[in-house]
Protein backbone atom coordinates (compact mmCIF):
# COMPACT_ATOMS: atom_id res chain seq x y z
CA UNK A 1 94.70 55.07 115.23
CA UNK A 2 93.25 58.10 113.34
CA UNK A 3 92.71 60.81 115.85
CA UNK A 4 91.99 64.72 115.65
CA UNK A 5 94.64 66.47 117.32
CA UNK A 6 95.81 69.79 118.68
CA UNK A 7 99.60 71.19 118.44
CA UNK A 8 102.34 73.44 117.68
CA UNK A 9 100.03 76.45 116.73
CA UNK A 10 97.31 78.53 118.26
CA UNK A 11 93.55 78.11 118.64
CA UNK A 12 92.20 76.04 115.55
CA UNK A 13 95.26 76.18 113.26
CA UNK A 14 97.04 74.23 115.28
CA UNK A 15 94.44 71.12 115.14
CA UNK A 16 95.05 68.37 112.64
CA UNK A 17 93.72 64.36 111.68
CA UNK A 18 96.98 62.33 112.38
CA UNK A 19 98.16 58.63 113.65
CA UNK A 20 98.59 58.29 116.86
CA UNK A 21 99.40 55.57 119.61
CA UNK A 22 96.81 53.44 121.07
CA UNK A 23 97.35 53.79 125.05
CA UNK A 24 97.74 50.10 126.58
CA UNK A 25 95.04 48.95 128.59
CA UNK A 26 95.79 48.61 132.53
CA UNK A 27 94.05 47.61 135.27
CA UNK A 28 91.00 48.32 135.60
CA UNK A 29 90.81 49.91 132.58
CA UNK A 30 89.10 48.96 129.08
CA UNK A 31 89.40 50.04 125.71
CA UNK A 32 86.66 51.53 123.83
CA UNK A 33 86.09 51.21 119.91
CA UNK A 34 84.60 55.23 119.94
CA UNK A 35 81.68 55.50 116.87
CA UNK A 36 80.22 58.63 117.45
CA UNK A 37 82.57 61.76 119.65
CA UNK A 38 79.82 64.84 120.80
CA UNK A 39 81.72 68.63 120.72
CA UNK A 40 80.85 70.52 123.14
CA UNK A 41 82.20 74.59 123.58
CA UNK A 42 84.47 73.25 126.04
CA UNK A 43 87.05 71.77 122.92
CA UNK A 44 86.80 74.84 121.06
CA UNK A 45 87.91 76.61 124.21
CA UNK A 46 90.65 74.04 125.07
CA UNK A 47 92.10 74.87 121.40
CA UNK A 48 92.18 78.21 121.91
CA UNK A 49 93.35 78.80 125.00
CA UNK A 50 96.21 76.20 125.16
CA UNK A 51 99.91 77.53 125.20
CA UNK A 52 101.22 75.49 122.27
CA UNK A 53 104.30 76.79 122.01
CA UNK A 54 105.44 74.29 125.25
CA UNK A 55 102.39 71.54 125.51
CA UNK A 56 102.59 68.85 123.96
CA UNK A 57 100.37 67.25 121.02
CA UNK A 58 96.77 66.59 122.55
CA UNK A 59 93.55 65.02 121.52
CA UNK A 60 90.82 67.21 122.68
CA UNK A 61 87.36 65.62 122.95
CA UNK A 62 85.19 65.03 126.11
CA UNK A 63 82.20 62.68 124.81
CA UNK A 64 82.02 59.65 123.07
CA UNK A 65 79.99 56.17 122.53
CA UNK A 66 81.02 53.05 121.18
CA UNK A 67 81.59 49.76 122.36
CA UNK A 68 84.35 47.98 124.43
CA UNK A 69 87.01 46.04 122.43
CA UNK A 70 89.24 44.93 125.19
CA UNK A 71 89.66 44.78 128.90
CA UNK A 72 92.10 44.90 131.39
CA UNK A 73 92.33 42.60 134.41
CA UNK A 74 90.33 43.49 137.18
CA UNK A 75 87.38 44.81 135.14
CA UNK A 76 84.56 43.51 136.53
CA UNK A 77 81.97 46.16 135.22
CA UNK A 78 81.78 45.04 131.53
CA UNK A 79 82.39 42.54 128.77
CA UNK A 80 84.09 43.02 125.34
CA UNK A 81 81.23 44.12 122.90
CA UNK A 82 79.11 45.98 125.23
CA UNK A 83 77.79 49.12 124.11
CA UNK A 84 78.84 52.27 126.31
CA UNK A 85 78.88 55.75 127.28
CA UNK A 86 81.91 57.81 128.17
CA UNK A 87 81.44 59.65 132.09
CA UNK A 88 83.69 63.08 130.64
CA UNK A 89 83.92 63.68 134.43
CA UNK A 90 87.39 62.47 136.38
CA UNK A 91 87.57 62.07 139.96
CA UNK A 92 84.10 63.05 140.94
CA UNK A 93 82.15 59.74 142.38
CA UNK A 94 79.93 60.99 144.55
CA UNK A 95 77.71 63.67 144.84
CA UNK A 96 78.63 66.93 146.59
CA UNK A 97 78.28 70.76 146.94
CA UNK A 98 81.27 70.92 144.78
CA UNK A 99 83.67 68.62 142.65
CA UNK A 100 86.87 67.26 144.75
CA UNK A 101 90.41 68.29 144.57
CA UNK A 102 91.66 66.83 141.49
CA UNK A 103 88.82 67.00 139.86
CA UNK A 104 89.17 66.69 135.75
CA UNK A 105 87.15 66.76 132.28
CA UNK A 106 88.58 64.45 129.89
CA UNK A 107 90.37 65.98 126.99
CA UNK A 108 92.87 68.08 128.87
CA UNK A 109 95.42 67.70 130.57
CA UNK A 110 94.96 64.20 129.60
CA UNK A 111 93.86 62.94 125.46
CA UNK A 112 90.52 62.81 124.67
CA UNK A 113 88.14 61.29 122.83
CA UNK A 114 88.18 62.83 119.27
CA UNK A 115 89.97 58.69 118.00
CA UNK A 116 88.94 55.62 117.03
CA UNK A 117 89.71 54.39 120.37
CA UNK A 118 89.78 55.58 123.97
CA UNK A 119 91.32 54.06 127.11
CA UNK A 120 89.92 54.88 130.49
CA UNK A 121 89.18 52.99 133.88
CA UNK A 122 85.64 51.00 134.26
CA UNK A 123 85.00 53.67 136.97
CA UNK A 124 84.19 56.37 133.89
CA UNK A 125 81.89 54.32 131.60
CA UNK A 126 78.44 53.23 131.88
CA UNK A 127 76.22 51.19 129.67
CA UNK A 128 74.86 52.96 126.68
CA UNK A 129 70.98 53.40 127.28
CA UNK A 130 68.90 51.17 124.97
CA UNK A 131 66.65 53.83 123.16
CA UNK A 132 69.82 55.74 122.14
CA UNK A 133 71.72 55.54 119.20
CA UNK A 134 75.64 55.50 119.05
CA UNK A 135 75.48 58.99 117.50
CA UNK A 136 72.88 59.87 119.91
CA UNK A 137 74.79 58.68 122.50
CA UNK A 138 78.09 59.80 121.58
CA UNK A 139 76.61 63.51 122.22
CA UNK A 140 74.98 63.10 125.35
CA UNK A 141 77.42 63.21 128.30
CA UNK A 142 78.70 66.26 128.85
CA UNK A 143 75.98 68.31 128.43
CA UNK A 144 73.44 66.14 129.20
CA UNK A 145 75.13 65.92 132.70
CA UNK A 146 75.59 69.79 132.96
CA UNK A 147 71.83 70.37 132.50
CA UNK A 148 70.54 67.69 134.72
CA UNK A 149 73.14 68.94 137.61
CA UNK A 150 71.93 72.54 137.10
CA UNK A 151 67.94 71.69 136.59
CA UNK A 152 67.71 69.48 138.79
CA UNK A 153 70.41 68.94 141.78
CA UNK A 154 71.57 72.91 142.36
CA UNK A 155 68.41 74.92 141.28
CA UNK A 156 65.93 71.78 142.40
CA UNK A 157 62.96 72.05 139.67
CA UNK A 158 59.90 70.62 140.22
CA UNK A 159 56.34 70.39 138.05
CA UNK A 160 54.69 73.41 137.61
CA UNK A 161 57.69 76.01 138.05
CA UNK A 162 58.79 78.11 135.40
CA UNK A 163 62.37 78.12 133.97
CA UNK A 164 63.81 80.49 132.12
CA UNK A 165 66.42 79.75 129.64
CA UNK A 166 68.62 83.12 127.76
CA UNK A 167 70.61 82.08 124.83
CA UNK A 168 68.78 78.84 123.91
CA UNK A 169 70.65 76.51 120.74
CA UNK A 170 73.42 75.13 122.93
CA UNK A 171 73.38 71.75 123.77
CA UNK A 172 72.94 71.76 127.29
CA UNK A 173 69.95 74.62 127.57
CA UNK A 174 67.95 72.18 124.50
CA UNK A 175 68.70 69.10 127.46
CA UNK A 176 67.47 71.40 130.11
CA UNK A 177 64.52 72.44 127.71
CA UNK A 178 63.63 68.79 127.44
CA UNK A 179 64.25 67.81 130.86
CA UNK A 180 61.96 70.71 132.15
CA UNK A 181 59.14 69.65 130.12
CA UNK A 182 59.76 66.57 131.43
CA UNK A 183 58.77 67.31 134.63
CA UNK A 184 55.85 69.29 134.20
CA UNK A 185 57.81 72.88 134.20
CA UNK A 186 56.80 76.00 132.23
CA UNK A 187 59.92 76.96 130.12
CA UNK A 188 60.75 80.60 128.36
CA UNK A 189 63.62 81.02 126.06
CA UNK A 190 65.26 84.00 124.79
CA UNK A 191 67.47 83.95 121.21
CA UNK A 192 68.76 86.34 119.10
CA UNK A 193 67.55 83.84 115.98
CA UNK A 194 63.90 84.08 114.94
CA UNK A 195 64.89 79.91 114.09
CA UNK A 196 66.09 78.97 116.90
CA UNK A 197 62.79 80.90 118.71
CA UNK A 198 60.63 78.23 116.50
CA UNK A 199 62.96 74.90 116.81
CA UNK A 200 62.22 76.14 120.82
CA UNK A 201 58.76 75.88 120.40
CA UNK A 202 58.59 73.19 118.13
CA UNK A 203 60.36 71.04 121.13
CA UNK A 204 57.93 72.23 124.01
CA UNK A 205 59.01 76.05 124.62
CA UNK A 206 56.27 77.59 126.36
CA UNK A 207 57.32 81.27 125.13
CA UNK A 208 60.28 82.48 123.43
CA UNK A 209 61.20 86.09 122.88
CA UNK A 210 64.48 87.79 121.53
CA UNK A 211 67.29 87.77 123.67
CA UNK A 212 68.17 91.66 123.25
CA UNK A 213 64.29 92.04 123.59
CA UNK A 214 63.09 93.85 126.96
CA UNK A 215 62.47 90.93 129.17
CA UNK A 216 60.38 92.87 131.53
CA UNK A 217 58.02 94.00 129.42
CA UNK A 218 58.00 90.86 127.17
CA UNK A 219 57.35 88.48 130.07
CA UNK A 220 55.31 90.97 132.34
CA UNK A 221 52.74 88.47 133.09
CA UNK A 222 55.07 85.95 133.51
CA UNK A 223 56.47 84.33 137.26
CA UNK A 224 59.92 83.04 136.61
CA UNK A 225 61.38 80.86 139.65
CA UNK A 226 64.19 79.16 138.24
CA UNK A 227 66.51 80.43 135.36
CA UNK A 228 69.82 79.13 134.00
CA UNK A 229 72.48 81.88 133.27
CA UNK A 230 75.11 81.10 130.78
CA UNK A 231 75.82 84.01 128.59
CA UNK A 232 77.40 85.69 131.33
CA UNK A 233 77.91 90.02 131.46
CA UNK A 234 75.68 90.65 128.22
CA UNK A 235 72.83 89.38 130.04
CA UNK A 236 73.29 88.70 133.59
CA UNK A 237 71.69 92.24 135.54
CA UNK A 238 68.30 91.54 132.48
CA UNK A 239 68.35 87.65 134.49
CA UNK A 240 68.37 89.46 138.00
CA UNK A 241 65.68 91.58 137.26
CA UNK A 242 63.66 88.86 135.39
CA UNK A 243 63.49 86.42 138.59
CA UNK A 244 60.90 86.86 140.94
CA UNK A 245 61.49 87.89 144.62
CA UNK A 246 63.43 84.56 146.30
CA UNK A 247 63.97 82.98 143.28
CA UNK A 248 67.54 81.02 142.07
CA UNK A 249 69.99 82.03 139.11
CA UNK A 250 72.14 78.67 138.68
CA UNK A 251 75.53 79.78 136.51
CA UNK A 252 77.40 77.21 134.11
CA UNK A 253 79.04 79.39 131.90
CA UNK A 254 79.76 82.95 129.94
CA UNK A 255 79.60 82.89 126.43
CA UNK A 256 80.51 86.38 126.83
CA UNK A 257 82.91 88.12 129.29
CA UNK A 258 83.44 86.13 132.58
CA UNK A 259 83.28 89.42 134.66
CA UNK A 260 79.97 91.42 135.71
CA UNK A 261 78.73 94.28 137.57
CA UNK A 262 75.86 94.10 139.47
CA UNK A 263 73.96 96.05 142.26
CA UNK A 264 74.11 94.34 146.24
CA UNK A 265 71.40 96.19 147.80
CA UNK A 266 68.95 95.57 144.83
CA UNK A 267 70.33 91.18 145.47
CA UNK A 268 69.69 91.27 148.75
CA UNK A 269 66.37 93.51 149.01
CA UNK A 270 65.21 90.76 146.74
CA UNK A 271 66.46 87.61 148.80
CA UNK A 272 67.81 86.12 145.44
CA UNK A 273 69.58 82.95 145.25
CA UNK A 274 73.18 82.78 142.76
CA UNK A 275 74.19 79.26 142.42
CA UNK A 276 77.11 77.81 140.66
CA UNK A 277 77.04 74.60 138.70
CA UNK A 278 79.51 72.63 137.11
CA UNK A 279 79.71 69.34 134.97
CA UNK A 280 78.34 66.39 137.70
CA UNK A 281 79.63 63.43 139.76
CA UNK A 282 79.15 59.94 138.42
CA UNK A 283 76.30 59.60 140.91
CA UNK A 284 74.57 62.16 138.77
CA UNK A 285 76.29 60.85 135.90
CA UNK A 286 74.04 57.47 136.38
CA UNK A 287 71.24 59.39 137.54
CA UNK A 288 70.88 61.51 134.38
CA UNK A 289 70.90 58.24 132.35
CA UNK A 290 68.37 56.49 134.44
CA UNK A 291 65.78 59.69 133.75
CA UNK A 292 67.00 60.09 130.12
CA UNK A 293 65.92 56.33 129.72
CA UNK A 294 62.98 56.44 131.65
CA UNK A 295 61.43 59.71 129.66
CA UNK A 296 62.75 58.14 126.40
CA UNK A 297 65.00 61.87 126.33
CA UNK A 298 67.15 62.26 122.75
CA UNK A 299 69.49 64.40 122.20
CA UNK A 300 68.62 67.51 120.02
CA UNK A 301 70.79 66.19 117.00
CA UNK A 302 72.14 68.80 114.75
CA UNK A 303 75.10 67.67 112.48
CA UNK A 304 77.33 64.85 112.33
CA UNK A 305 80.68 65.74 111.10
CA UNK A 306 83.67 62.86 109.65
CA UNK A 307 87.19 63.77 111.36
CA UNK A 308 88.52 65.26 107.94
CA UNK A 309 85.70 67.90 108.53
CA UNK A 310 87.07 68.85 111.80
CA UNK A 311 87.94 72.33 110.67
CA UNK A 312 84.26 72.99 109.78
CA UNK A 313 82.77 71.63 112.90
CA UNK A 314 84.45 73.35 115.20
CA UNK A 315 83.78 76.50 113.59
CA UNK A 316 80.14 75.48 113.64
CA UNK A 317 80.61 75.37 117.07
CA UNK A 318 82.38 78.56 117.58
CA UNK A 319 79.57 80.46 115.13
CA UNK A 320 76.90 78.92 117.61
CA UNK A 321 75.41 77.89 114.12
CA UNK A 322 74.09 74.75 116.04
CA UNK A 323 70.68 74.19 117.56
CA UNK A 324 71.18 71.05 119.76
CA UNK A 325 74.50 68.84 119.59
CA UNK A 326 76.93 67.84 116.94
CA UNK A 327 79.37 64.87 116.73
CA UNK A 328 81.87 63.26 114.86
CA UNK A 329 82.03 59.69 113.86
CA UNK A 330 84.21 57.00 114.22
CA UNK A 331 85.33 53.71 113.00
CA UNK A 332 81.86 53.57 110.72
């Protein structure tokens, strides 16, 4: 099968369209015919960060639709031909505070999904929701299960709150911009891009203002309850003074440095609450496609790349050139 893969040299030079394998499929497993594959940060990050010099050759790649081709004995889930969804999420059934020991995104340690096929147990699929296209689909999982966990399960929005979301373009925060809205929530958004301020507003943004902008005096009249944090130290302390008194900062990620400094006394004086939030079980997993369905949700759609073009969309990526998702099809 044609797949994208990763090896033998650092960060993206070390990525390359080759045969590989198909994996046999096992019990309980099944064998999906992948159309569309959705990027997320994650595989730009597992690229760069691997130590090639030892690991061996990897396909990277954490989302993916298409439709089963073959199934092992013991599925009892699904039928060849039905059109799925890949759960990127390994090891994490059921809902919890945190994921389990053992815990695991497909696409490392294990090959992902950036083939024409993939091979994983009926436990990590689920059917592809009607409304959705494959390359819709193929987009959704990963961070369309990272918003909903953080919305919805850690910082617990309801109608009528107000979110705020720094850095918006990325996949998830344009989910969690749709999913608020959803609800009946007041969203802000911050960017550096006068662009990606009007594709925010175009899609429901309330307000949007310039990320390096001073929030204070830009959202003065504003009461923010809720906001989702993923730049990380470049805008973290501007978040903690942006929240009102009690209100929650749910974390995902740090496009920029991992470490911060911040002031105790001022946190606690102002009884804040600093939640972490990663990925979802496949309880939310089913969840987040039951309310994607039932608000007719799409993905914000960017680009869709072919796997020759890998070079150029992870760079995309990497440039946060991208408002919304991209993908890369498959087998079409």
């Amino acid at each position: 099968m044609k797949a994208i893969v990763h090896e033998g040299k650092d960060g993206l030079a070390g990525l390359k369209v080759q045969e590989m394998p198909v994996k046999d499929v096992g019990h309980r497993e099944v064998k999906i015919k992948v159309f569309t594959a959705g990027m997320n940060r994650r595989d730009l990050a597992v690229v760069t960060k691997r130590h090639t010099a030892n690991d061996p050759a990897l396909i990277p790649g954490s989302d993916a639709s298409g439709i089963i081709e073959a199934v092992g004995d013991g599925v009892t889930r699904f039928s060849i031909g039905d059109e799925v969804v890949i759960n990127p999420g390994l090891g994490w059934q059921k809902n919890s505070d945190a994921p389990p020991e053992g815990f695991e995104i497909v696409g490392l340690p294990d090959h992902g999904t950036f083939a024409d096929y993939y091979v994983c147990t009926e436990d990590h699929v689920e059917k592809k929701p009607e409304h959705l296209s494959f390359e819709e689909a193929g987009v959704l999982p990963l961070a369309a299960l990272t918003a909903y966990r953080a919305l919805f399960t850690r910082g617990k929005l309801t109608k009528g709150e107000t979110v705020m979301l720094p850095g918006i373009g990325s996949g998830v925060l344009t989910f969690a911009l749709k999913y608020a809205k959803a609800v009946g929530a007041r969203v802000i958004v911050t960017s550096r891009s006068k662009q990606k301020q009007k594709d925010a507003l175009e899609l429901g943004a309330d307000v949007a203002i310039d990320t390096e902008s001073d929030w204070k005096e830009a959202l003065k009249e504003e009461r923010i309850d809720l906001l989702i944090e993923s730049i990380g130290e470049a805008t973290f302390n501007k978040s903690l003074d942006i929240i009102r008194k009690g209100g929650t900062i749910v974390t995902f990620g740090a496009t920029t440095d991992d470490n911060i400094q911040m002031n105790i006394r001022s946190f606690f004086y102002g009884q804040y609450n600093l939640l972490g939030s990663t990925m979802g079980s496949a309880e939310e997993f089913r969840e987040m496609l039951a309310f994607v369905a039932e608000h007719q949700i799409k993905p914000q759609l960017d680009r869709i790349f072919t796997p020759e073009q890998y070079e150029e969309a992870f760079e995309y990526v990497r440039d946060s050139k991208n408002f919304g998702k991209i993908g890369i099809r498959f087998n079409q």
